[in-house]
Protein backbone atom coordinates (compact mmCIF):
# COMPACT_ATOMS: atom_id res chain seq x y z
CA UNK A 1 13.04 6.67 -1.83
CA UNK A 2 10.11 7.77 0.53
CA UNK A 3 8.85 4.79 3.24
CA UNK A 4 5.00 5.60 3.50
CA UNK A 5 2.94 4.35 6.42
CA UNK A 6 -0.43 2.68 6.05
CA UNK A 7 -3.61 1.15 7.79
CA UNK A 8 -5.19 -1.70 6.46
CA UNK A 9 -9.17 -0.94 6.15
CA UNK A 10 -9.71 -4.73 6.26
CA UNK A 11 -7.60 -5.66 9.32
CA UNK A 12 -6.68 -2.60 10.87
CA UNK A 13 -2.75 -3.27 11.03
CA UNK A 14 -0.73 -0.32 10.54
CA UNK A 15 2.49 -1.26 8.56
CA UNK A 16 5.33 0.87 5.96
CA UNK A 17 6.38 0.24 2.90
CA UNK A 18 9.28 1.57 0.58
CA UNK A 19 7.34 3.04 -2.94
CA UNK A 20 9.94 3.33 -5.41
CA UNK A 21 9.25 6.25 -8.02
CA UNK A 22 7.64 5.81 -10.07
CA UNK A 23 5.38 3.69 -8.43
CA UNK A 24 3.22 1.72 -10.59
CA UNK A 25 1.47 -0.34 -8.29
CA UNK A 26 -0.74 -0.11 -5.28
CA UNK A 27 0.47 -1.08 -1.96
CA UNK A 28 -0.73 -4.34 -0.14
CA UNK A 29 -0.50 -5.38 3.13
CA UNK A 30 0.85 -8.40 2.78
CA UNK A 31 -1.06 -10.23 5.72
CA UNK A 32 -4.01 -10.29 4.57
CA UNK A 33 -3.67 -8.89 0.65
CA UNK A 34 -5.69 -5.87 1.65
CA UNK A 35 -5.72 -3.28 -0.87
CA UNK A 36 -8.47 -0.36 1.03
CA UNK A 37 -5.36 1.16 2.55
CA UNK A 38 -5.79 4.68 4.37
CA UNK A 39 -2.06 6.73 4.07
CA UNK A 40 -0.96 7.50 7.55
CA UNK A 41 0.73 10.88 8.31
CA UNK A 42 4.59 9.94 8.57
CA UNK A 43 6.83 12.19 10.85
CA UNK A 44 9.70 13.39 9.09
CA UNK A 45 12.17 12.03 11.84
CA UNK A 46 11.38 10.10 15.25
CA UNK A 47 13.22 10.06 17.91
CA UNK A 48 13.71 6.53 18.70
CA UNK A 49 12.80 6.77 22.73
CA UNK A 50 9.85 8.90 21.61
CA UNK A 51 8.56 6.15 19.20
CA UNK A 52 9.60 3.61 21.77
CA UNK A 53 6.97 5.01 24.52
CA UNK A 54 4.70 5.33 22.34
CA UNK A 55 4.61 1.93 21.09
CA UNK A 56 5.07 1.08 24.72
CA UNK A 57 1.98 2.82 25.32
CA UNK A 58 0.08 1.49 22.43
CA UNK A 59 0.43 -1.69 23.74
CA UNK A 60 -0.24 -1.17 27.31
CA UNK A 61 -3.47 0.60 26.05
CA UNK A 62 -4.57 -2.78 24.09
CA UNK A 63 -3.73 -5.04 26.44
CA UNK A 64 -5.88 -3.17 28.81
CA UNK A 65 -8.99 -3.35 26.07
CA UNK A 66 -7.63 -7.03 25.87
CA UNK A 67 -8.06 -7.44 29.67
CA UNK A 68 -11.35 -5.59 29.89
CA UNK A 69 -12.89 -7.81 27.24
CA UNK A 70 -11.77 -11.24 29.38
CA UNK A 71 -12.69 -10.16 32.51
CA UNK A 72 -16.27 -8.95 30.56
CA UNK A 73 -16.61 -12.54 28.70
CA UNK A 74 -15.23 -14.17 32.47
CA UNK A 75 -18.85 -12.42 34.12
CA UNK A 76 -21.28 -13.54 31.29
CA UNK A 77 -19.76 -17.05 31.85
CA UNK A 78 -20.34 -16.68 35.23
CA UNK A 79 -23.40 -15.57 35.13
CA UNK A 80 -24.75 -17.99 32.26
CA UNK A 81 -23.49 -21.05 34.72
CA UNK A 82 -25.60 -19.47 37.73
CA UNK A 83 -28.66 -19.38 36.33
């Protein structure tokens, strides 16, 4: 039975699923019941230290955006109280 990957249009999140043939429904992320899913390329087999860094990396690259956005929200607060 194939495990397909898919985005969430609604949220964003990225998740996989087992479809079991023949599949009869649609798949739903179950967070948030989204249905406007976009199939994600799958590799056929990941090395797990490959996928490791690169979820490693992932996150390092949105905690950055995470950090950029504080220190940006940090200045307007800054300069909101100055004037």
């Amino acid at each position: 039975m194939p495990i397909y990957e898919y985005r969430c249009r609604s949220c964003g999140h990225s998740f996989e699923t087992l479809i079991r043939p023949p599949a009869t429904s649609r798949a739903t992320w179950p967070s948030c019941q989204g249905q406007d899913l976009e199939q994600l390329l799958s590799l056929f087999a990941v090395n797990y230290k490959e996928k490791s860094r690169a979820a490693f990396k992932a996150a390092c690259k949105e905690n950055e955006k995470t950090l950029k956005e504080q220190r940006i929200a940090q200045r307007e607060e800054e300069m909101h109280h100055h004037h």
